[in-house]
C-alpha atoms as a PDB file:
ATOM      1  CA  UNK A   1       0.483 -71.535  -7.745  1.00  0.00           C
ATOM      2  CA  UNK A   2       3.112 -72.075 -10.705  1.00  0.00           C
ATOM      3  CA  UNK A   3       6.469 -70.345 -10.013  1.00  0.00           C
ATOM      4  CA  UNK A   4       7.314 -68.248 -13.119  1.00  0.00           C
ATOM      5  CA  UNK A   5      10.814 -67.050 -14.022  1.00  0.00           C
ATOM      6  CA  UNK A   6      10.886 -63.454 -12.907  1.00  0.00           C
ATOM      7  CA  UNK A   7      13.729 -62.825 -15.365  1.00  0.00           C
ATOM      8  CA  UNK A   8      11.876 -64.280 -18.023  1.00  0.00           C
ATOM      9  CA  UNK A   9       8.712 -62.569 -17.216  1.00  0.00           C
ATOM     10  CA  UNK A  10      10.209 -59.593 -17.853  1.00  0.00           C
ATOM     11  CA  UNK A  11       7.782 -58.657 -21.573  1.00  0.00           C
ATOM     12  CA  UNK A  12      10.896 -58.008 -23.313  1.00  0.00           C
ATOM     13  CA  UNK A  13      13.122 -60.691 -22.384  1.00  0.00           C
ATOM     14  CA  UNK A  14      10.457 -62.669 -22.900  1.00  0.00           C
ATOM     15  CA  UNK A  15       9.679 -62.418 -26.123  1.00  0.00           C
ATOM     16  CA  UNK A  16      13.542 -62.725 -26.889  1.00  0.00           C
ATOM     17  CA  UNK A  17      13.511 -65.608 -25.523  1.00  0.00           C
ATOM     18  CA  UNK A  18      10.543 -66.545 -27.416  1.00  0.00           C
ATOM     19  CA  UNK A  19      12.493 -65.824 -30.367  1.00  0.00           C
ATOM     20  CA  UNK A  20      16.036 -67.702 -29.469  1.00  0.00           C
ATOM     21  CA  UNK A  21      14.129 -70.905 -28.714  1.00  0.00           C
ATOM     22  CA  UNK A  22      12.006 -70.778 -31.911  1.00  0.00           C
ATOM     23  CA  UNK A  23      15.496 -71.398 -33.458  1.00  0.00           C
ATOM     24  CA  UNK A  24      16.585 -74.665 -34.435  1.00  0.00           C
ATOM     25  CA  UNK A  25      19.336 -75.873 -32.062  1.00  0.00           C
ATOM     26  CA  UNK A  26      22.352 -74.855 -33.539  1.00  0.00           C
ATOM     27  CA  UNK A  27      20.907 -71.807 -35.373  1.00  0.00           C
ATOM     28  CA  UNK A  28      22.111 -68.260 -34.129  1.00  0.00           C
ATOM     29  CA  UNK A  29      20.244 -65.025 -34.481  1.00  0.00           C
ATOM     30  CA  UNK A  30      21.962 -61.920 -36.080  1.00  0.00           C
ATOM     31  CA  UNK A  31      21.646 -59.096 -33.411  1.00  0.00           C
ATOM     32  CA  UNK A  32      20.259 -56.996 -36.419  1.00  0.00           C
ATOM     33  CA  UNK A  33      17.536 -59.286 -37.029  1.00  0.00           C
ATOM     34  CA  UNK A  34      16.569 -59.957 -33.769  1.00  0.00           C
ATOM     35  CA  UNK A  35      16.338 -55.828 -32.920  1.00  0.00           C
ATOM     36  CA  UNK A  36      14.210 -55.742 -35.917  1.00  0.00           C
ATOM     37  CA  UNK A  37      11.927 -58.636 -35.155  1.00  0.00           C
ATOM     38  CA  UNK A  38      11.195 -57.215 -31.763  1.00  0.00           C
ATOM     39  CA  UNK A  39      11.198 -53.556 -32.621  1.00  0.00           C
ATOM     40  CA  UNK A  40      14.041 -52.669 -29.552  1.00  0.00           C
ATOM     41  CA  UNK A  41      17.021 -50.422 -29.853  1.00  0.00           C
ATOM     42  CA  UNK A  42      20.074 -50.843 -29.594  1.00  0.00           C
ATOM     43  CA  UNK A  43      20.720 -50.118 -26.520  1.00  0.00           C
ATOM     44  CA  UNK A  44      17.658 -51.670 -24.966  1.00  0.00           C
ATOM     45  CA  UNK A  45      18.070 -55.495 -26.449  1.00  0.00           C
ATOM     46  CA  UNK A  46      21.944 -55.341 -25.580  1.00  0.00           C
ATOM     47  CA  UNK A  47      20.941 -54.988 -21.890  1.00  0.00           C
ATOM     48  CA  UNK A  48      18.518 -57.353 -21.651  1.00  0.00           C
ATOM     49  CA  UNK A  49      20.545 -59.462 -23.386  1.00  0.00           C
ATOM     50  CA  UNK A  50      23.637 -59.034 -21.018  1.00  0.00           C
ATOM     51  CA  UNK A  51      20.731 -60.504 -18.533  1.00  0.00           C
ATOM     52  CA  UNK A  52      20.183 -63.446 -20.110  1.00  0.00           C
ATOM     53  CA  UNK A  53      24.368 -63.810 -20.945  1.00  0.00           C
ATOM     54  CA  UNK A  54      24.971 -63.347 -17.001  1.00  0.00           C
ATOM     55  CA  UNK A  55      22.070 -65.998 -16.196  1.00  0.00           C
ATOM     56  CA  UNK A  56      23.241 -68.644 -18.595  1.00  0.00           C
ATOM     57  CA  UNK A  57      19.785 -68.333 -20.286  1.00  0.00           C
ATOM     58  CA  UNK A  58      21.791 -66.704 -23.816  1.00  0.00           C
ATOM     59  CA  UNK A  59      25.208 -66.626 -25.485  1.00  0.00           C
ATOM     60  CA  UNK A  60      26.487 -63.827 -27.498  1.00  0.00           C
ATOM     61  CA  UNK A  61      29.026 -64.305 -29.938  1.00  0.00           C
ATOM     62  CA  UNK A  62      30.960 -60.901 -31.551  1.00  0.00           C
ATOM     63  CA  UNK A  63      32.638 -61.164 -35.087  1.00  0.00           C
ATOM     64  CA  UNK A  64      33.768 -58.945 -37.676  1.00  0.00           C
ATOM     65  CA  UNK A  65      32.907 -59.476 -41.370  1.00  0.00           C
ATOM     66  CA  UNK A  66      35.035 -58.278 -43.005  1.00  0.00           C
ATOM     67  CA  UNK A  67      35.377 -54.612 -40.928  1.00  0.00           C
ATOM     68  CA  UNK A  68      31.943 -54.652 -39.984  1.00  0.00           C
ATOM     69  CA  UNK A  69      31.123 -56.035 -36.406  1.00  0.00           C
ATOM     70  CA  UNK A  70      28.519 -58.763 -36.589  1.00  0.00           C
ATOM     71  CA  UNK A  71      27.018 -60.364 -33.151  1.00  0.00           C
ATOM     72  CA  UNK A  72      25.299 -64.076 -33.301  1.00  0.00           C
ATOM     73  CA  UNK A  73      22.600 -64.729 -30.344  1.00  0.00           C
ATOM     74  CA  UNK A  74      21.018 -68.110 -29.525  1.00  0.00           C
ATOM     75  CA  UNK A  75      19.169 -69.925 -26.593  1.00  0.00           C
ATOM     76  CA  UNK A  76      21.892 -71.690 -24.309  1.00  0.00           C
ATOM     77  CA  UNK A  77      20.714 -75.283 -23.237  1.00  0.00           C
ATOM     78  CA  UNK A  78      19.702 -73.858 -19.598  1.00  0.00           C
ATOM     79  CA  UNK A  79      17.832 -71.133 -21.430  1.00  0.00           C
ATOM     80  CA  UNK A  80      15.790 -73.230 -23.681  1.00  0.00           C
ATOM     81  CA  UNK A  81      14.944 -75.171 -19.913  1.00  0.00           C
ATOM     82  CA  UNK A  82      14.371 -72.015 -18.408  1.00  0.00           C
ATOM     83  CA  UNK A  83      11.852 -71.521 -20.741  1.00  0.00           C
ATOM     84  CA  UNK A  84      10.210 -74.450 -20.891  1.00  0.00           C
ATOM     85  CA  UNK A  85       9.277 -74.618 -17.332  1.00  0.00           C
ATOM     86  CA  UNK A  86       8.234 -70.542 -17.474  1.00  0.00           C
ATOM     87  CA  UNK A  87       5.985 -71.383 -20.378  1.00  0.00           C
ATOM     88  CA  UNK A  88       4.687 -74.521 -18.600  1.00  0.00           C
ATOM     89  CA  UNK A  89       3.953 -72.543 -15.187  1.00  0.00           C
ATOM     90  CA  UNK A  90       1.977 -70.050 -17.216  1.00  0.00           C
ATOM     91  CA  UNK A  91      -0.241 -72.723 -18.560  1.00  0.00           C
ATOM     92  CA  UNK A  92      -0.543 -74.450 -15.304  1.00  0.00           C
ATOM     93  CA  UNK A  93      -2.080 -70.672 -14.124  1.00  0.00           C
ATOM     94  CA  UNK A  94      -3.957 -70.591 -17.289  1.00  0.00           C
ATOM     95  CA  UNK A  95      -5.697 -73.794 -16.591  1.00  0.00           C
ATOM     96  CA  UNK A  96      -6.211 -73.426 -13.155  1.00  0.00           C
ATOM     97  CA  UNK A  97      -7.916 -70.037 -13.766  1.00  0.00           C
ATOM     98  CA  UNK A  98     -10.361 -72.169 -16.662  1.00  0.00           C
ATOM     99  CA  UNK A  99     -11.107 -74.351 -14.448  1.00  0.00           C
ATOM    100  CA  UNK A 100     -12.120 -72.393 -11.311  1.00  0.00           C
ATOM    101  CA  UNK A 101     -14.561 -70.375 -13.490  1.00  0.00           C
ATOM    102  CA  UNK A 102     -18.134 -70.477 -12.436  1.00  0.00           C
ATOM    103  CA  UNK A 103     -20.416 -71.396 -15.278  1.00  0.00           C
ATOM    104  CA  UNK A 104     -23.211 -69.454 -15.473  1.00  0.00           C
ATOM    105  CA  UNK A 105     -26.133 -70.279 -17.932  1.00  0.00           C
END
Protein backbone atom coordinates (compact mmCIF):
# COMPACT_ATOMS: atom_id res chain seq x y z
CA UNK A 1 0.00 0.00 0.00
CA UNK A 2 1.12 3.77 -0.70
CA UNK A 3 2.45 5.51 2.46
CA UNK A 4 0.58 8.85 2.78
CA UNK A 5 1.82 11.83 4.80
CA UNK A 6 -0.14 11.66 8.01
CA UNK A 7 0.51 15.38 8.52
CA UNK A 8 -0.66 16.13 5.25
CA UNK A 9 -3.63 13.96 5.44
CA UNK A 10 -4.82 15.90 7.97
CA UNK A 11 -8.32 17.59 5.62
CA UNK A 12 -7.25 20.91 6.64
CA UNK A 13 -3.67 20.97 6.19
CA UNK A 14 -4.32 19.45 3.27
CA UNK A 15 -6.09 21.59 1.44
CA UNK A 16 -3.57 24.40 2.61
CA UNK A 17 -1.22 22.76 1.20
CA UNK A 18 -3.22 22.35 -1.82
CA UNK A 19 -3.39 25.95 -1.90
CA UNK A 20 0.53 26.96 -1.18
CA UNK A 21 1.63 24.65 -3.99
CA UNK A 22 -0.95 25.96 -6.51
CA UNK A 23 1.27 29.11 -6.15
CA UNK A 24 3.83 29.90 -8.52
CA UNK A 25 7.27 29.41 -6.91
CA UNK A 26 8.12 32.53 -5.54
CA UNK A 27 4.51 33.70 -4.93
CA UNK A 28 3.39 34.09 -1.17
CA UNK A 29 -0.12 33.88 0.14
CA UNK A 30 -1.57 36.72 2.36
CA UNK A 31 -2.75 34.96 5.63
CA UNK A 32 -6.09 36.92 4.98
CA UNK A 33 -6.60 35.38 1.75
CA UNK A 34 -5.70 32.12 2.49
CA UNK A 35 -8.30 32.08 5.81
CA UNK A 36 -10.79 33.22 3.36
CA UNK A 37 -10.15 30.75 0.60
CA UNK A 38 -10.43 27.91 3.03
CA UNK A 39 -13.14 29.27 5.24
CA UNK A 40 -10.79 28.67 8.77
CA UNK A 41 -10.39 31.07 11.61
CA UNK A 42 -7.98 32.57 12.85
CA UNK A 43 -7.00 30.65 15.24
CA UNK A 44 -7.49 27.35 13.50
CA UNK A 45 -5.18 28.04 10.16
CA UNK A 46 -2.40 29.65 12.50
CA UNK A 47 -2.06 26.21 14.18
CA UNK A 48 -2.03 24.17 11.47
CA UNK A 49 0.14 26.33 9.99
CA UNK A 50 2.72 26.34 12.94
CA UNK A 51 2.59 22.41 11.80
CA UNK A 52 3.64 22.78 8.61
CA UNK A 53 6.40 25.82 9.84
CA UNK A 54 7.83 23.14 12.48
CA UNK A 55 7.91 20.32 9.63
CA UNK A 56 9.64 22.40 7.02
CA UNK A 57 6.55 21.78 4.79
CA UNK A 58 5.62 26.04 5.09
CA UNK A 59 7.29 29.37 5.87
CA UNK A 60 5.61 32.23 7.46
CA UNK A 61 6.81 35.55 7.03
CA UNK A 62 5.30 38.59 9.56
CA UNK A 63 5.40 42.31 8.33
CA UNK A 64 3.81 45.43 9.14
CA UNK A 65 2.34 47.75 6.47
CA UNK A 66 2.42 50.51 7.48
CA UNK A 67 0.92 49.75 11.36
CA UNK A 68 -1.03 46.99 10.23
CA UNK A 69 0.55 43.43 10.68
CA UNK A 70 0.55 41.54 7.41
CA UNK A 71 1.77 37.65 7.32
CA UNK A 72 3.03 36.07 3.76
CA UNK A 73 2.65 32.04 3.55
CA UNK A 74 4.11 29.84 0.79
CA UNK A 75 5.07 26.10 0.13
CA UNK A 76 8.83 25.56 1.27
CA UNK A 77 10.78 23.35 -1.33
CA UNK A 78 10.39 20.15 1.10
CA UNK A 79 6.72 21.02 1.28
CA UNK A 80 5.98 21.21 -2.34
CA UNK A 81 7.97 17.38 -2.21
CA UNK A 82 6.01 16.44 0.59
CA UNK A 83 3.21 16.91 -1.41
CA UNK A 84 4.00 15.52 -4.36
CA UNK A 85 4.69 12.13 -3.09
CA UNK A 86 1.24 12.40 -0.69
CA UNK A 87 -0.68 13.22 -3.82
CA UNK A 88 1.13 10.47 -5.79
CA UNK A 89 0.48 7.72 -2.94
CA UNK A 90 -3.18 8.63 -3.08
CA UNK A 91 -3.35 7.90 -6.73
CA UNK A 92 -1.30 4.83 -6.46
CA UNK A 93 -4.44 3.70 -3.82
CA UNK A 94 -6.81 5.12 -6.24
CA UNK A 95 -5.62 2.96 -9.01
CA UNK A 96 -5.05 0.01 -7.22
CA UNK A 97 -8.64 0.13 -5.86
CA UNK A 98 -9.84 0.60 -10.02
CA UNK A 99 -8.14 -2.00 -10.81
CA UNK A 100 -9.06 -4.70 -8.25
CA UNK A 101 -12.77 -4.03 -9.03
CA UNK A 102 -14.73 -6.97 -10.21
CA UNK A 103 -16.61 -6.22 -13.38
CA UNK A 104 -19.83 -7.34 -13.36
CA UNK A 105 -22.07 -7.26 -16.56
Amino acid sequence: MAELNSLIHQPTRLRIMAALVSLDEGDKADFTFLRGLLGLTDGNLSVHLQRLEEAGYAAVEKTFVGRRPRTLIWAAQEGRAAFATHVDALERIIHSETNNKEIRP
